[in-house]
C-alpha atoms as a PDB file:
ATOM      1  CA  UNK A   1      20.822  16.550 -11.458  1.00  0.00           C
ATOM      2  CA  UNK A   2      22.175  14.058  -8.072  1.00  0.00           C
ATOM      3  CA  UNK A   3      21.099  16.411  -5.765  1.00  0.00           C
ATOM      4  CA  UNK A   4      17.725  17.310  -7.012  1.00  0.00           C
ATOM      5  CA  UNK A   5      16.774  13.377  -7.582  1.00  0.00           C
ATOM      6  CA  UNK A   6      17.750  13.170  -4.060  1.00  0.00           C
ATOM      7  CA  UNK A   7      15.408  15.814  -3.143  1.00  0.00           C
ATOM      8  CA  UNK A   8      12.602  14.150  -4.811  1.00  0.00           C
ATOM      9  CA  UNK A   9      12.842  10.699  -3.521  1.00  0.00           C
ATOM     10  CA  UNK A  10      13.722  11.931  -0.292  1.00  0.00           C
ATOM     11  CA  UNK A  11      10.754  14.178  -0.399  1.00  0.00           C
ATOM     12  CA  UNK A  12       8.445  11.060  -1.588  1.00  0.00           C
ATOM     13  CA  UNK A  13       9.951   8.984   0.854  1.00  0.00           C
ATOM     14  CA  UNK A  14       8.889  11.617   3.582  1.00  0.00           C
ATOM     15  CA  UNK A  15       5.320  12.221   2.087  1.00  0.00           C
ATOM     16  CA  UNK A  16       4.533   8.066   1.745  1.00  0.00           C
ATOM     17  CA  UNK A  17       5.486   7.572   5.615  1.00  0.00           C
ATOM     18  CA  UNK A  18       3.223  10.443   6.459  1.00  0.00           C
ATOM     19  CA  UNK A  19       0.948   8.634   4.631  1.00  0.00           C
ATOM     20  CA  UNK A  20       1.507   5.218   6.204  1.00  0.00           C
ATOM     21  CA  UNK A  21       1.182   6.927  10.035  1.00  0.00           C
ATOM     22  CA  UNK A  22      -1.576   9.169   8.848  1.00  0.00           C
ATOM     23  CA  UNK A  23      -0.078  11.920  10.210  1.00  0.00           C
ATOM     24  CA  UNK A  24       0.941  15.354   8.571  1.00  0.00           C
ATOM     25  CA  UNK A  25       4.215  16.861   8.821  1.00  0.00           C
ATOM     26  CA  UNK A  26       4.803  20.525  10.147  1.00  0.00           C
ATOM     27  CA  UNK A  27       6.431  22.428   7.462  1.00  0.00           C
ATOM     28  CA  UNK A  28       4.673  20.947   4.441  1.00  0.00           C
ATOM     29  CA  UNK A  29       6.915  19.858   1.178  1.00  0.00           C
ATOM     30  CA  UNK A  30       9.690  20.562   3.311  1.00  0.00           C
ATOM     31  CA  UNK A  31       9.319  18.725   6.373  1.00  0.00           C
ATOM     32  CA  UNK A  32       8.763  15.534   4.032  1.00  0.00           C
ATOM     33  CA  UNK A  33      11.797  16.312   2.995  1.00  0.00           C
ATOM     34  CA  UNK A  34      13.676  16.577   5.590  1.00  0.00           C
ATOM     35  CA  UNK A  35      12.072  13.806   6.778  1.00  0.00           C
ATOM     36  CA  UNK A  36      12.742  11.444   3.937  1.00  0.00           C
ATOM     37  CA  UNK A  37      16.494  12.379   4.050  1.00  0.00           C
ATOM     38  CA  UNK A  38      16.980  11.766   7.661  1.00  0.00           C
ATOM     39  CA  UNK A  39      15.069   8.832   7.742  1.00  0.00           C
ATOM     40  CA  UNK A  40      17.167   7.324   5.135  1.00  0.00           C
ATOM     41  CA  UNK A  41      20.085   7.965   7.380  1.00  0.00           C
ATOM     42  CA  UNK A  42      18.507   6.639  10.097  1.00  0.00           C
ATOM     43  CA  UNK A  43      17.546   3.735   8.322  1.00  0.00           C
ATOM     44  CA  UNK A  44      20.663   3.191   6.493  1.00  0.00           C
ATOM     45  CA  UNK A  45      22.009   3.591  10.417  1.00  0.00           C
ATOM     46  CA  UNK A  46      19.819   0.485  11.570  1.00  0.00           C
ATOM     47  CA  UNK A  47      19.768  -1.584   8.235  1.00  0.00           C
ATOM     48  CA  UNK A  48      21.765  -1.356   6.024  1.00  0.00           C
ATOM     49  CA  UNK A  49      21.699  -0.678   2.196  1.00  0.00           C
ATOM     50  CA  UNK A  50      19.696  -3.547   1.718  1.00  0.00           C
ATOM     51  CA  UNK A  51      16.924  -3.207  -1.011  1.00  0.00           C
ATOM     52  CA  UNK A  52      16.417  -1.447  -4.126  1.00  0.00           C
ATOM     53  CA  UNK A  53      17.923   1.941  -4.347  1.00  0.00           C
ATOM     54  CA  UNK A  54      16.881   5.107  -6.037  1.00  0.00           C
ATOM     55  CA  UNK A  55      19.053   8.088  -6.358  1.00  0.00           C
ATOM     56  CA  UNK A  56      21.417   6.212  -4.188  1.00  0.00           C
ATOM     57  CA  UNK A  57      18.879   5.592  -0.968  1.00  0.00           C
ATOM     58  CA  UNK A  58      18.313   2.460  -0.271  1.00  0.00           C
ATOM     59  CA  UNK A  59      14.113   2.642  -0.496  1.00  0.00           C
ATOM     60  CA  UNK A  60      12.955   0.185   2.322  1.00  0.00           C
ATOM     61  CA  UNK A  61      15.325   1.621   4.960  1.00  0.00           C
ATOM     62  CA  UNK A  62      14.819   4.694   4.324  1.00  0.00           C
ATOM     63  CA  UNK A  63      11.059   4.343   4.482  1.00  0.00           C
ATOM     64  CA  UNK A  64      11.392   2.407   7.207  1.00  0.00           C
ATOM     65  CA  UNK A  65      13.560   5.057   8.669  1.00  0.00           C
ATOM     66  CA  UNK A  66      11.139   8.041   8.017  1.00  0.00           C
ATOM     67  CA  UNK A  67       8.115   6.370   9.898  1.00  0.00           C
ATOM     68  CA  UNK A  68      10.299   6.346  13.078  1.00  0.00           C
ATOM     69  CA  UNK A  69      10.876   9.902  12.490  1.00  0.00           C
ATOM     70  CA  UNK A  70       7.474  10.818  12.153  1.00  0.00           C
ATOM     71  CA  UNK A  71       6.510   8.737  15.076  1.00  0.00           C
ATOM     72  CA  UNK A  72       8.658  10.560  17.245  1.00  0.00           C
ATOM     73  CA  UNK A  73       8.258  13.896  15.872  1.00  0.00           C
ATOM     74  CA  UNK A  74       4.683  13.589  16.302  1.00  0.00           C
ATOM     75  CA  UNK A  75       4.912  12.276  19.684  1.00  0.00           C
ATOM     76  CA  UNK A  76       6.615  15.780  20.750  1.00  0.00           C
ATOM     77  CA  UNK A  77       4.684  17.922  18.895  1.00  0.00           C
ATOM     78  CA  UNK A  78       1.741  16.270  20.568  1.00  0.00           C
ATOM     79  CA  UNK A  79       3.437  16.567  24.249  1.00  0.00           C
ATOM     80  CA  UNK A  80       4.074  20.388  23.486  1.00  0.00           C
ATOM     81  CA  UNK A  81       0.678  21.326  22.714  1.00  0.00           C
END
């Protein structure tokens, strides 16, 4: 039941920092995904567990985390086309 909580927050986590940088993930339900998960590492990497947690990610850093993922990723997939 951990690991598909996990999956759900990390995929809402992905979806509501598309949503923030208006910008749509390759890959659908499982780039947000992805991209909630590492952007809770990367967030966790740059702040901490601080916040409330949900399925044991820390919520604003992993948000947080995700929008600099999508930022990036959507700066490359921009400078391939």
């Amino acid at each position: 039941m951990g690991l598909i909580m996990y999956l759900i927050v990390g995929g809402l986590i992905g979806w509501l920092a598309g949503v923030i940088l208006g910008k749509d993930l390759p890959a659908g339900v499982v780039g947000n995904i992805i991209a909630g998960i590492v952007g809770a590492w990367i967030g966790g990497e740059l702040l901490g567990n601080i916040g409330p947690t949900l399925a044991g990610i820390a919520i604003i850093p992993a948000l947080l985390g995700a929008v600099i993922l999508i930022f990036i990723v959507s700066l490359i997939v921009k400078a391939v086309k």
